[in-house]
Protein backbone atom coordinates (compact mmCIF):
# COMPACT_ATOMS: atom_id res chain seq x y z
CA UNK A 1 18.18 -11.13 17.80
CA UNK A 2 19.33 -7.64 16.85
CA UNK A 3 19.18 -5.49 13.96
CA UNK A 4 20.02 -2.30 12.69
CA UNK A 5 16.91 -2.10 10.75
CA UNK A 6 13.67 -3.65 10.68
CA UNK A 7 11.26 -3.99 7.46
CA UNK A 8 7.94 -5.77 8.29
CA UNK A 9 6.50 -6.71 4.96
CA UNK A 10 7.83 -7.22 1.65
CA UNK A 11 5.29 -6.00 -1.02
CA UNK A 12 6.87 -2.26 -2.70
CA UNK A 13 6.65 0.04 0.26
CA UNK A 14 9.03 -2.10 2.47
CA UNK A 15 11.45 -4.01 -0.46
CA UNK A 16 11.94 -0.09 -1.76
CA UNK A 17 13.19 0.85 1.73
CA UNK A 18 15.30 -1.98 2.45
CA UNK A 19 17.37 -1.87 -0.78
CA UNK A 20 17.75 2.11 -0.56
CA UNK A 21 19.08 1.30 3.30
CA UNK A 22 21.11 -1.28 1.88
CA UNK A 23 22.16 0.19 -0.97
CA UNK A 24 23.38 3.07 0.39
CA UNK A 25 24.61 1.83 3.63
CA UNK A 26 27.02 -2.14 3.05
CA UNK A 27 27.78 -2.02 6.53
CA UNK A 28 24.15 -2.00 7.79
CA UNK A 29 22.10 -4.64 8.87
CA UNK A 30 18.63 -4.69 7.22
CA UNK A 31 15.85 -7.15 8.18
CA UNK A 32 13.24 -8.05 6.48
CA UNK A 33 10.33 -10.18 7.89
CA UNK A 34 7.08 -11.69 6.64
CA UNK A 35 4.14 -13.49 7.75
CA UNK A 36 4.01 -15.82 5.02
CA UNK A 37 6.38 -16.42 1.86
CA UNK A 38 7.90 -13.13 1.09
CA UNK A 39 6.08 -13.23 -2.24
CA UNK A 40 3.01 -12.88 -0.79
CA UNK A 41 1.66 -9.28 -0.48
CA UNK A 42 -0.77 -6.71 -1.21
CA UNK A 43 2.05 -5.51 -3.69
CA UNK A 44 1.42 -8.22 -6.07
CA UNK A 45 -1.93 -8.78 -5.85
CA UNK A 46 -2.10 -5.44 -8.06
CA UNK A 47 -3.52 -5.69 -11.47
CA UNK A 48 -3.53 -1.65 -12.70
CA UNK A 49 -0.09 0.08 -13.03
CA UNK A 50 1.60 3.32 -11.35
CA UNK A 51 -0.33 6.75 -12.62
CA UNK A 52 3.01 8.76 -13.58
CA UNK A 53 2.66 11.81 -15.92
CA UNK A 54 4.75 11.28 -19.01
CA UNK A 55 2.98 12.89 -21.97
CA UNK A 56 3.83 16.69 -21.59
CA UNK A 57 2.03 17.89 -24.29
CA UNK A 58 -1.22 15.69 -23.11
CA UNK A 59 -1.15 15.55 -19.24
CA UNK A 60 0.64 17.30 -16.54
CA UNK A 61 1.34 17.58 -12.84
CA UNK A 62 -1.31 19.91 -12.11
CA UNK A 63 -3.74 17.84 -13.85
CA UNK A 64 -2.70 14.52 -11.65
CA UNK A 65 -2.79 16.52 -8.79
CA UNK A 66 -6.33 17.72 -9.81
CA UNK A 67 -7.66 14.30 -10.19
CA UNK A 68 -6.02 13.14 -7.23
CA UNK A 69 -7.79 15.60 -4.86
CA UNK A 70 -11.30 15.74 -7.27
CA UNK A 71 -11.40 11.53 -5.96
CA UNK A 72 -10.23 12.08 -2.65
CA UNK A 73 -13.08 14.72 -1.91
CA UNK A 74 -10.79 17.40 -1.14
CA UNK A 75 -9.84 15.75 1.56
CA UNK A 76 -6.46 15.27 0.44
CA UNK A 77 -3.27 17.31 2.12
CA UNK A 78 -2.26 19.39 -1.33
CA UNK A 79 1.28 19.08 -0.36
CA UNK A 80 1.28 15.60 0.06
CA UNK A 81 -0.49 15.63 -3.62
CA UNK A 82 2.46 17.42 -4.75
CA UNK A 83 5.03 16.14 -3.67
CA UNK A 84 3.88 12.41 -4.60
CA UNK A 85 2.70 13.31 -7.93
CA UNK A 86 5.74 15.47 -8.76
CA UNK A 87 8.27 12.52 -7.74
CA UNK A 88 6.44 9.60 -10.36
CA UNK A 89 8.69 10.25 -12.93
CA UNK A 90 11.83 9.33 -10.98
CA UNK A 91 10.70 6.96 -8.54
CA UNK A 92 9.75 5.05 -12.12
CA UNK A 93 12.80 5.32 -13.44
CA UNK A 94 14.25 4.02 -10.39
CA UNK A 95 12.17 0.77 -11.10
CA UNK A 96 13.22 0.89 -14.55
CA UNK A 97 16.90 0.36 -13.75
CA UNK A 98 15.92 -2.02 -11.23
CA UNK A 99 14.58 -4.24 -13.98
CA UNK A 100 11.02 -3.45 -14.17
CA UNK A 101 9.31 -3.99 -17.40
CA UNK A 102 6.68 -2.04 -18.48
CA UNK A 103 4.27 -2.44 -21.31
CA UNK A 104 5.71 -0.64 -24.60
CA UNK A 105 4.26 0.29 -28.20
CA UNK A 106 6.26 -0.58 -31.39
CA UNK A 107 7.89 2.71 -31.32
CA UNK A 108 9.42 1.76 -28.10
CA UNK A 109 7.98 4.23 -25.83
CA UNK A 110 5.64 3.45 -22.65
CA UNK A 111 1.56 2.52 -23.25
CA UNK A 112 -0.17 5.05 -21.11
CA UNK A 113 -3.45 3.48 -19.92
CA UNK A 114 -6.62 5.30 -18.66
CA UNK A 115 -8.62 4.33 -15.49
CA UNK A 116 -11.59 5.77 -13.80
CA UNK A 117 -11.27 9.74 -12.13
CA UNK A 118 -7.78 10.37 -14.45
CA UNK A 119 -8.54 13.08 -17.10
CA UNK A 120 -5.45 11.47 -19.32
CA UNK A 121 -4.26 8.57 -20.49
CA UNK A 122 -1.11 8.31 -17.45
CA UNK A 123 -1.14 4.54 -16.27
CA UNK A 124 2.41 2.73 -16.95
CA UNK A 125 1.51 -1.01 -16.53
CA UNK A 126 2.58 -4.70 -17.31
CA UNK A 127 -0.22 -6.37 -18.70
CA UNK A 128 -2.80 -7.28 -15.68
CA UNK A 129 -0.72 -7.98 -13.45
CA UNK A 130 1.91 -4.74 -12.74
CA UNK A 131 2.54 -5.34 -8.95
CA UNK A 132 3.46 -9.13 -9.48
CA UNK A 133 6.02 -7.94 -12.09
CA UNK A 134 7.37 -5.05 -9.60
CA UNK A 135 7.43 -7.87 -6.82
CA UNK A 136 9.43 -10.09 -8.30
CA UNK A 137 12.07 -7.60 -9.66
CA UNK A 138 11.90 -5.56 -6.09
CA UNK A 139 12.51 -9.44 -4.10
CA UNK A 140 15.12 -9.99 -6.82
CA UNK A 141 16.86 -6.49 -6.12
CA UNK A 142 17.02 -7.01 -2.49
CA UNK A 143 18.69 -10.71 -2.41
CA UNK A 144 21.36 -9.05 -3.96
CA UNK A 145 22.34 -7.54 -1.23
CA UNK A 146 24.68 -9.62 1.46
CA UNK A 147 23.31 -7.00 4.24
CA UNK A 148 19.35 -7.72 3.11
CA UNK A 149 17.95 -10.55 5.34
CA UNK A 150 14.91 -12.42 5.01
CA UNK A 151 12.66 -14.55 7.29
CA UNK A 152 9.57 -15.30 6.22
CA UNK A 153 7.00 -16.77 8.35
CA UNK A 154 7.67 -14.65 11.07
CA UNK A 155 4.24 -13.19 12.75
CA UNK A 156 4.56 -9.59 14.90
CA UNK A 157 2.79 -9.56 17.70
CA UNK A 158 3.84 -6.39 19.53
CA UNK A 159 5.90 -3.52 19.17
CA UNK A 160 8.30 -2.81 21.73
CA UNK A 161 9.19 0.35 23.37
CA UNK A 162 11.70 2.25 25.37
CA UNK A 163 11.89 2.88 28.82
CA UNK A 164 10.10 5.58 28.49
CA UNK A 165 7.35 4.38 25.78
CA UNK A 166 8.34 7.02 23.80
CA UNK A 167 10.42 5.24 20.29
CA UNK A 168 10.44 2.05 19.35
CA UNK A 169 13.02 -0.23 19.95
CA UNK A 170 12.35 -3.57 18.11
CA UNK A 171 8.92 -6.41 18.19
CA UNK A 172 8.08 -9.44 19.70
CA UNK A 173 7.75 -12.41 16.57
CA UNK A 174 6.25 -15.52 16.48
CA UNK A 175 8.28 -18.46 14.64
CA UNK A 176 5.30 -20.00 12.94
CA UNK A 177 7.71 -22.87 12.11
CA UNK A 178 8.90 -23.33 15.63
CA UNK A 179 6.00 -21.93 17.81
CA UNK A 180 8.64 -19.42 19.76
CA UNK A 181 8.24 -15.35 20.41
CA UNK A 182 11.15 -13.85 20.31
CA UNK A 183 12.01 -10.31 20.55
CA UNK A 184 14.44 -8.50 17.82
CA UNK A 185 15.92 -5.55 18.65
CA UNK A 186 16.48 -2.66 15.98
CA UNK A 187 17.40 0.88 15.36
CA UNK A 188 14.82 1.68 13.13
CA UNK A 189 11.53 -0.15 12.28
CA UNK A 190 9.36 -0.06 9.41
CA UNK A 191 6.10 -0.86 8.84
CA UNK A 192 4.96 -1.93 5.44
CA UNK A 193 2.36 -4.50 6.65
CA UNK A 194 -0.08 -3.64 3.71
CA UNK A 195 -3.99 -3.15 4.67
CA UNK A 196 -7.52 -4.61 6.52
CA UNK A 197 -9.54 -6.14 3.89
CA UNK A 198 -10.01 -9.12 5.65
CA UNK A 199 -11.94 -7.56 7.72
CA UNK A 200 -14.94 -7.45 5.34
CA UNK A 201 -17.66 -10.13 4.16
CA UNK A 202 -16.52 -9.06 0.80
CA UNK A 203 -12.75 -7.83 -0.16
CA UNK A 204 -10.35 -8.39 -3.30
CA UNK A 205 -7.43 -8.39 -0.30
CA UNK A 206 -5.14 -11.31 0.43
CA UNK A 207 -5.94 -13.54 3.01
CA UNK A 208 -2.74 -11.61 4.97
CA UNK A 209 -4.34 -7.93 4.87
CA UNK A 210 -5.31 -8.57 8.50
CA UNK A 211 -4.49 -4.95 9.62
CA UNK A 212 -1.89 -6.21 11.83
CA UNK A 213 0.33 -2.87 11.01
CA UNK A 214 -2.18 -0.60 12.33
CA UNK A 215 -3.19 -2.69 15.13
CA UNK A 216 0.16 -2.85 16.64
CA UNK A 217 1.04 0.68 15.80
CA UNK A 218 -2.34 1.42 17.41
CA UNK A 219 -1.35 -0.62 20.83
CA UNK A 220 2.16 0.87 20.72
CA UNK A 221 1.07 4.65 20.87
CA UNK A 222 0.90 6.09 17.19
CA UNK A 223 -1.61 7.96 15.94
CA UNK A 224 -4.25 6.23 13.99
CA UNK A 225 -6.25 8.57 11.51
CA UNK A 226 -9.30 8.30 9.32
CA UNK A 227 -10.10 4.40 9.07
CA UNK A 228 -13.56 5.35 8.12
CA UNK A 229 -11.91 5.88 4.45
CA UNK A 230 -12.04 2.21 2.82
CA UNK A 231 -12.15 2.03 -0.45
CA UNK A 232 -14.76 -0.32 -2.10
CA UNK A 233 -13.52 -1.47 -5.59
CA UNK A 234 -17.09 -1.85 -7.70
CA UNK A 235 -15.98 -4.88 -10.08
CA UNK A 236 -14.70 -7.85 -7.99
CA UNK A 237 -15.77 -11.07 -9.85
CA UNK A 238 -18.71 -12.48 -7.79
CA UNK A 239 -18.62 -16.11 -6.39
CA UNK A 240 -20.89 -17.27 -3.66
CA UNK A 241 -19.60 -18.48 -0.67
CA UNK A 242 -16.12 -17.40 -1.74
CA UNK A 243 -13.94 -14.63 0.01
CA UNK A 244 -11.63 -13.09 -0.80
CA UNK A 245 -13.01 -12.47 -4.05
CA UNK A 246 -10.86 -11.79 -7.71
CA UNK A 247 -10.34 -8.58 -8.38
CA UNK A 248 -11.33 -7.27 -12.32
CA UNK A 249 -9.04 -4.31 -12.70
CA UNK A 250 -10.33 -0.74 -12.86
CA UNK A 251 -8.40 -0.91 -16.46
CA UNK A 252 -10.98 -2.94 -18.14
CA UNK A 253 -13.10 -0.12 -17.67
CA UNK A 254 -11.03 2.27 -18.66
CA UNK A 255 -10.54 -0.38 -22.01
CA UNK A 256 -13.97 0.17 -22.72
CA UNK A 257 -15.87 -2.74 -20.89
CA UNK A 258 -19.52 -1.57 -19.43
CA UNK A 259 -21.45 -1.80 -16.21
CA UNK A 260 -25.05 -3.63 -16.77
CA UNK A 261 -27.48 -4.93 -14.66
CA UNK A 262 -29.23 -7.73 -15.20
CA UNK A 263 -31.65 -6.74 -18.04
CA UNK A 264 -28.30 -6.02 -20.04
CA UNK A 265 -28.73 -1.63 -19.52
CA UNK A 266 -26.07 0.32 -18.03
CA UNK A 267 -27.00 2.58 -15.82
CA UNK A 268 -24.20 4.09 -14.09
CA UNK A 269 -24.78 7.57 -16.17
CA UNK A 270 -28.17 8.04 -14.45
CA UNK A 271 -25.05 8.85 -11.03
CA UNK A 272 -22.71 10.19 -12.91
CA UNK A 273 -22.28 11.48 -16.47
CA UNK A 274 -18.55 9.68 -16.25
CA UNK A 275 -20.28 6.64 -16.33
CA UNK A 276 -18.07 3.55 -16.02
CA UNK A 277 -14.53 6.16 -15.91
CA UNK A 278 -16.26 7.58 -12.50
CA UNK A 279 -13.90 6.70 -9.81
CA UNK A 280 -14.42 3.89 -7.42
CA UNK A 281 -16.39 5.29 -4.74
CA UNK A 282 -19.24 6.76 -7.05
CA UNK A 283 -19.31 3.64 -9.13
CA UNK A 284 -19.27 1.48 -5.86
CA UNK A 285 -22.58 3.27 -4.70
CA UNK A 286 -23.93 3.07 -7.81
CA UNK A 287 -24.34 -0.43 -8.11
CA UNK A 288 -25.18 -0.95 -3.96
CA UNK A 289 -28.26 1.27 -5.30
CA UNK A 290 -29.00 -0.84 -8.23
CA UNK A 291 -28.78 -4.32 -6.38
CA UNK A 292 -31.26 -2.81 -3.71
CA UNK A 293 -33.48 -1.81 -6.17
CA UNK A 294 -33.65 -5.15 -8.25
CA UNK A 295 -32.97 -7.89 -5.29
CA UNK A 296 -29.89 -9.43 -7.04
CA UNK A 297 -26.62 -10.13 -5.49
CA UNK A 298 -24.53 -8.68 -8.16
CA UNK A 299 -24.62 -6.86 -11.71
CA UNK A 300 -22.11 -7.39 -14.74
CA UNK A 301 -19.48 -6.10 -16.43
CA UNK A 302 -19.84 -6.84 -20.14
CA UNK A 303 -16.80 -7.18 -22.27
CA UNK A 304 -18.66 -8.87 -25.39
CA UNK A 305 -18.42 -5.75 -27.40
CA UNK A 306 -14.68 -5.73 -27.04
CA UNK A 307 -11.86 -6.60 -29.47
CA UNK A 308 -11.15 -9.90 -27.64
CA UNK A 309 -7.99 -10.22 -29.37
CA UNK A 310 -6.74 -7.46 -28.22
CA UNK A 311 -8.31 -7.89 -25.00
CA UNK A 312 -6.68 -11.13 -24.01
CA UNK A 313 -3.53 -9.80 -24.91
CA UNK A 314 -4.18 -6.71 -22.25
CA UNK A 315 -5.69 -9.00 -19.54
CA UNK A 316 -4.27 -12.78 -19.95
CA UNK A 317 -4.39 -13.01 -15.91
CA UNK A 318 -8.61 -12.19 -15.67
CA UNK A 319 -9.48 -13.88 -18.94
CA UNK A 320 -7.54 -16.86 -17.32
CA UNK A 321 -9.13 -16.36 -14.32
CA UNK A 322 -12.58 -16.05 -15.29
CA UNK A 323 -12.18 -19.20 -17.84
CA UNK A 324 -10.83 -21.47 -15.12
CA UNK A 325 -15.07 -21.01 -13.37
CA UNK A 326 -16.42 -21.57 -16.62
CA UNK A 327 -16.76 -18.14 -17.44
CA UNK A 328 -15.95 -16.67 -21.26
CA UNK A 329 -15.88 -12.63 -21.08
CA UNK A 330 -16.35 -13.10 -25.08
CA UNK A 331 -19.16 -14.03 -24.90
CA UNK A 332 -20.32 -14.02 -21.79
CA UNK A 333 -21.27 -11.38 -18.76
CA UNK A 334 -19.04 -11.26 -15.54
CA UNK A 335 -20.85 -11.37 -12.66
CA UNK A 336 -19.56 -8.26 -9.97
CA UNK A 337 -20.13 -6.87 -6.64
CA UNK A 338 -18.13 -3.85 -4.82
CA UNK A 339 -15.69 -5.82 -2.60
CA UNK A 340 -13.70 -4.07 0.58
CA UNK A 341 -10.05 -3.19 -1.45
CA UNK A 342 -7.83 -0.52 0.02
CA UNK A 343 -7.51 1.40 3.33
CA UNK A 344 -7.24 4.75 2.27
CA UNK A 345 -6.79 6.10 6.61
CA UNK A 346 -3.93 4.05 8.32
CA UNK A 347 -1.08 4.93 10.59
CA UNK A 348 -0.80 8.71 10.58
CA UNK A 349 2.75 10.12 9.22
CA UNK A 350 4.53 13.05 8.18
CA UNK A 351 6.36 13.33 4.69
CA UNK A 352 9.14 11.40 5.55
CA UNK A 353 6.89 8.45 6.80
CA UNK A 354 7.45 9.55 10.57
CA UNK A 355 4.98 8.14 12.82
CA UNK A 356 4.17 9.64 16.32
CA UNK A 357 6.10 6.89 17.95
CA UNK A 358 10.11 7.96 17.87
CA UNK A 359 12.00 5.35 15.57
CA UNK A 360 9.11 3.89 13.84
CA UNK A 361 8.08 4.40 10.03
CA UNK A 362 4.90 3.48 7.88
CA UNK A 363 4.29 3.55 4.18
CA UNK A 364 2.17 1.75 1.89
CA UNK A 365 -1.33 0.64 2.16
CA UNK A 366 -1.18 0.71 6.56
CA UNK A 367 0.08 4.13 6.55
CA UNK A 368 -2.10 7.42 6.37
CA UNK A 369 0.22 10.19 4.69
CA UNK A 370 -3.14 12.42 2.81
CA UNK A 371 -2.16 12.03 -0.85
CA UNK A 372 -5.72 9.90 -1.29
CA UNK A 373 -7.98 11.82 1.00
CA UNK A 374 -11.70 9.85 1.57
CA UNK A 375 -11.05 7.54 -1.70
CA UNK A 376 -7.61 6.95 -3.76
CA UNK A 377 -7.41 7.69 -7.25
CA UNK A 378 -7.05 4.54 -9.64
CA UNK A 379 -3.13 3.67 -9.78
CA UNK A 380 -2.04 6.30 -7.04
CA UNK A 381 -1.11 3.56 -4.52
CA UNK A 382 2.04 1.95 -5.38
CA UNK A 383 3.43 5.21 -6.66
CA UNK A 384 2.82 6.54 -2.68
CA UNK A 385 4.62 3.48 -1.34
CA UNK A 386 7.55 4.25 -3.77
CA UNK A 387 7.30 8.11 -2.65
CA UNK A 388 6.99 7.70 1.11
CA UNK A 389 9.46 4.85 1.38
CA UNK A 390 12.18 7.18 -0.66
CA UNK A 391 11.70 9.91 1.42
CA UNK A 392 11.64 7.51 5.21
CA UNK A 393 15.26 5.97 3.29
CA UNK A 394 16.75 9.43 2.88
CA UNK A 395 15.79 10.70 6.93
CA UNK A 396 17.09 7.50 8.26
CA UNK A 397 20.33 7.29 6.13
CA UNK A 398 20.81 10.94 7.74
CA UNK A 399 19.95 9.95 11.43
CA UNK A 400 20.97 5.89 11.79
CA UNK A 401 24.29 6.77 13.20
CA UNK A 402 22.83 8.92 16.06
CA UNK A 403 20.38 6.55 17.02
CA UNK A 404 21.71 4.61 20.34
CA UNK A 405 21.75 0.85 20.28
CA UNK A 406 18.60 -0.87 21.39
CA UNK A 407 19.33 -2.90 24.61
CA UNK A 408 16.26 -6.41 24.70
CA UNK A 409 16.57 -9.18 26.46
CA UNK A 410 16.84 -12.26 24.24
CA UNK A 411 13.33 -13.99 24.76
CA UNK A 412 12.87 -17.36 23.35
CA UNK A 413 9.47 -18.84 24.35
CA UNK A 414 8.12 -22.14 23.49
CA UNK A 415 4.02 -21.70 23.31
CA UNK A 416 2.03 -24.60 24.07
CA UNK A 417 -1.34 -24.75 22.48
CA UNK A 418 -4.43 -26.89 20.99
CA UNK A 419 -4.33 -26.09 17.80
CA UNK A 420 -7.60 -27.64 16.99
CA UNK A 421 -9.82 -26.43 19.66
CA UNK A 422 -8.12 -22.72 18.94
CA UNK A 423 -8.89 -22.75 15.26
CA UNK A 424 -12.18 -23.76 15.70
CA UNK A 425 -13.68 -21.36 17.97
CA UNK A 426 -11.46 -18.69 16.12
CA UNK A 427 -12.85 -19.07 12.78
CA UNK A 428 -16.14 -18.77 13.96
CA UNK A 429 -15.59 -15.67 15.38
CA UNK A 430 -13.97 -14.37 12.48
CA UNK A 431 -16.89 -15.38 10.71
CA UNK A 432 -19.29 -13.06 13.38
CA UNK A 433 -16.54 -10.00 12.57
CA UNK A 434 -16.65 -10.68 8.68
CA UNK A 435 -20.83 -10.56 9.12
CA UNK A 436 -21.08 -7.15 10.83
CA UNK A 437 -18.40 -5.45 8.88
CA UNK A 438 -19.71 -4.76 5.34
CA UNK A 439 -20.65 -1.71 2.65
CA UNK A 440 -23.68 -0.96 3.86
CA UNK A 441 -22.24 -0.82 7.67
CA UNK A 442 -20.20 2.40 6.27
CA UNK A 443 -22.17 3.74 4.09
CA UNK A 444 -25.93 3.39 4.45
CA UNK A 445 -27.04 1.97 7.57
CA UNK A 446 -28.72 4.17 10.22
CA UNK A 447 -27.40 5.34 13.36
CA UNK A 448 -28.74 2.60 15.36
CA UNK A 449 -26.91 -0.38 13.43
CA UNK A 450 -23.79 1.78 13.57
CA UNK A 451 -23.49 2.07 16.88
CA UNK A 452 -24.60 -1.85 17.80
CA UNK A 453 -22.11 -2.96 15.51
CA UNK A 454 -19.49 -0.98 17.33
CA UNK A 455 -20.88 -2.48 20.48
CA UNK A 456 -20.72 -6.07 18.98
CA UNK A 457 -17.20 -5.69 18.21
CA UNK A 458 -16.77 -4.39 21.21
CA UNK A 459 -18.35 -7.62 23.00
CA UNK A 460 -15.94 -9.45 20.69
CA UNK A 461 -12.62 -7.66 21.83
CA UNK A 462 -13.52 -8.96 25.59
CA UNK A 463 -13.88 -11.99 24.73
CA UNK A 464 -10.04 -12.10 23.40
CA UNK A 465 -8.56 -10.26 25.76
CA UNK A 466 -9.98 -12.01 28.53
CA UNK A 467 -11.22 -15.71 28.20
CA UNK A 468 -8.29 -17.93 28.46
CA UNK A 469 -9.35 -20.67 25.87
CA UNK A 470 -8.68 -17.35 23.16
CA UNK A 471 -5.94 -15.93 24.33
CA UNK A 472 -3.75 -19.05 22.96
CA UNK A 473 -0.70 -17.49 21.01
CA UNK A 474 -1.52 -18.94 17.66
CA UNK A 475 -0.72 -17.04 14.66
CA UNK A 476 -5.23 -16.95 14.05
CA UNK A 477 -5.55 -15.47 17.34
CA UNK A 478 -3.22 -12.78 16.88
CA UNK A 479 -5.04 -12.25 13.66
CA UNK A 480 -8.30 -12.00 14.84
CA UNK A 481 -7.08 -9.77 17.78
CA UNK A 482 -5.93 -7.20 14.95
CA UNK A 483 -9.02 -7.53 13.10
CA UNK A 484 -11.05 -6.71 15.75
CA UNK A 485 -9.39 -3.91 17.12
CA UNK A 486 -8.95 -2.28 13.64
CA UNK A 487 -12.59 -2.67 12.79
CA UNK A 488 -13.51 -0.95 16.20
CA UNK A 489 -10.89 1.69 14.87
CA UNK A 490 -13.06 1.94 11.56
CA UNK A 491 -16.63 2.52 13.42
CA UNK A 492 -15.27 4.73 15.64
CA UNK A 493 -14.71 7.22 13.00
CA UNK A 494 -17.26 6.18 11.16
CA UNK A 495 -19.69 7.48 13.76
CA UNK A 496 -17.44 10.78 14.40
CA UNK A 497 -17.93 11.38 10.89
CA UNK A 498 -21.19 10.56 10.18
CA UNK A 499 -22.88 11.77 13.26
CA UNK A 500 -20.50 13.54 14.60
CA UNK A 501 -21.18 14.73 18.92
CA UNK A 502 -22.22 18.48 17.52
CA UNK A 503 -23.84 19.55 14.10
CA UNK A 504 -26.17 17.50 11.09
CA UNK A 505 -25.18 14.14 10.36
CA UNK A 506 -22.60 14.47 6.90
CA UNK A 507 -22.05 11.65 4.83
CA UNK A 508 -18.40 11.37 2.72
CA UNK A 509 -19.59 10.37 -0.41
């Protein structure tokens, strides 16, 4: 199969892309693959809105870009800041005219909402569930287009390279449907493959963020940079046994809603005089601390002293949510625990979403560009995967006609497996992985359990890359495979950073 360009995933970062290409460009071929239904994606999983600074007289670009780099640590690459934050108000308007509906007051003008680590009210959102609605109107967008093309439930194994392994020049799929690899061919390929939170005992994720993007990127020859920097979100509703877990948007804090342990107190102030509008990361340790401390598995967020009106009106999707398991945020208090929810390091890039490999692109949650630094700022994420995948549209539209054809042989391979057997061993390894990798892990834990997780993961690598019964070609191997190796990515820098070869042991946050 052959292409002129290749989109993997379909959440914002890779439907933006593909309609710019196509837009711009009817006689171009654009592809767009998926591992499941193209609906499905970190994109819409999204509950908080796009931070975009509207209110001159209030807010302004130096006080996003302040905020920004005050919740990254300073880590951030200013430019990056500024150029991201400074682009919002177009890239929205872009989404505008591609039908996306925003949340409006009675005068007719855009409700700015306020999350934790913004100074001002700057959050443009659609009820709870913002990245559904930009989803849908993004998928809708793109089948308008005769030169879009979509196949879902196509898995990428590989990247492939050049003769020289120096671009890209197309991946090996796997048909789910049909059990075959084959091997398009393409000009350009982009990676919008989302994140890793799958990785982790605990994440808010979708059961796709497998961190196949890096993975492959990783075995291909790109630059991989600062996995250590995964974002813990502090309020995912608690459910035993269950995983991932639902997410409780960062909004309801900024609504008013509090964080209480199990005597009813709040005590996030006695961390941070922000209290419950502190940004993830502090919040996140915060109530690790508290659960040590008392024993329990989780603390609260209490919403009874809330207009509930209102509230439901702001939040139908979690007051759904949390009735459908017998829970009533009226009047009762939502159980919470920090849960693994965005990779903040990913697949290094420059500003126009250049990876080190020639001909390959990242943006979205499995690229690293430095707007978010050791921990992303509350609504900052979707407005980067609008930024990055504007600025990858405008290089390629510049260079596509210079780029020589790709020359593959057509594969078509008919794998032969045991499903059962597979599955079996696979989830239980899956379930060793999800056991070693949790908050503590990154955060806490001494040297000593650092580096024996590393070597544990290590142990578990082996075993997939060399004991035949693994290495079967089903879609969960190829999963676990990319697990694996990106969690190995993760402790690697995690021990760099925290003890790093020369120097005292530093800790990010």
């Amino acid at each position: 199969m052959k292409t002129d360009v290749l989109v993997i995933g379909s959440g914002v970062a890779g439907l933006t892309f593909a309609i710019k290409i196509a837009a711009a460009r009817p006689d171009v071929q654009v592809t767009v693959i998926t591992k499941e239904k193209n609906e499905v994606s970190n994109t819409a999983q999204a509950q908080g809105g796009i931070a975009v600074v509207l209110d001159k007289l209030r807010d302004s670009f130096e006080l996003h870009i302040k905020d920004t780099i005050k919740a990254g640590h300073g880590l951030n690459d200013p430019k990056v800041v500024e150029m991201v934050v400074s682009q919002a108000p177009a890239r929205l308007l872009e989404l505008i005219g591609w039908g996306t509906s925003f949340d409006a007051g009675k005068n007719g003008s855009l409700e700015l909402g306020l999350e934790g680590g913004h100074s001002r009210n700057r959050i443009v959102h659609h009820r709870d569930l913002t990245g559904l609605e930009i989803q849908r109107k993004l998928i809708s967008r793109a089948r308008s287009y005769p030169n879009i093309q979509f196949f879902d439930h196509y898995f990428v194994t590989d990247l492939l390279l050049d003769d020289q392994e120096k671009s890209c020049i197309g991946s090996t799929v796997l048909d789910k449907r049909t059990a075959q690899k084959i091997n398009i061919a393409s000009k350009v390929t982009f990676l919008a493959s989302g994140g890793s939170g799958m990785v982790f005992e605990n994440t808010t994720n979708p059961s796709v963020a497998t961190g196949d993007g890096v993975a492959i990127a990783w075995r291909a020859g790109a630059r991989v940079k600062n996995m250590n920097y995964m974002q813990f979100h502090p309020t995912a509703l608690y459910e035993k046994g269950k995983n991932p877990l639902f997410l409780i948007s960062e909004a309801v804090r900024g609504y008013g809603a509090y964080v209480v342990n199990k005597q009813g107190n709040r005590f996030l102030f006695k961390s941070d005089t922000r209290g419950e509008l502190a940004t993830r990361d502090v919040v996140s340790e915060a109530i690790v601390k508290e659960l040590k401390a008392s024993g329990e598995k989780n603390v609260y967020l209490d919403c009874r002293h809330l207009d509930f009106s209102n509230f439901s009106k702001k939040f139908p999707t979690i007051v759904s949510y949390c009735n459908s398991i017998g829970i009533d945020p009226a009047t009762d208090l939502i159980p919470i625990v920090p849960a693994a929810h965005y990779q903040c390091g990913g697949i290094e890039v420059d500003q126009k979403a250049r990876t080190s490999v020639g001909q390959l692109y990242a943006s979205g949650e499995c690229a690293y560009t430095g707007l978010h630094g050791a921990n992303r700022l509350a609504s900052n994420s979707l407005l980067e995967a609008l930024v990055f995948s504007h600025e990858a549209s405008t290089l390629v539209l510049e260079e596509l006609d210079q780029i020589p054809e790709p020359q593959l042989p057509e594969q078509k391979v008919l794998l032969k497996y045991e499903e059962e057997a597979d599955d079996e061993i696979i989830n239980s390894l899956r379930l060793r992985l999800n056991e070693i990798m949790n908050y503590d892990l990154l955060h806490s834990a001494p040297k000593r359990a650092k580096t024996e997780a590393l070597e544990r993961l290590q142990e578990l690598q082996e075993m997939l890359d060399n004991y035949p019964p693994f290495n079967s070609g089903t879609v969960a191997f190829y999963e676990l495979r990319n697990m694996v190796q990106t969690a190995i990515l993760i402790m690697k820098e995690v021990l760099d950073e925290f003890f790093p070869k020369k120097g005292v042991p530093q800790e990010i946050f």
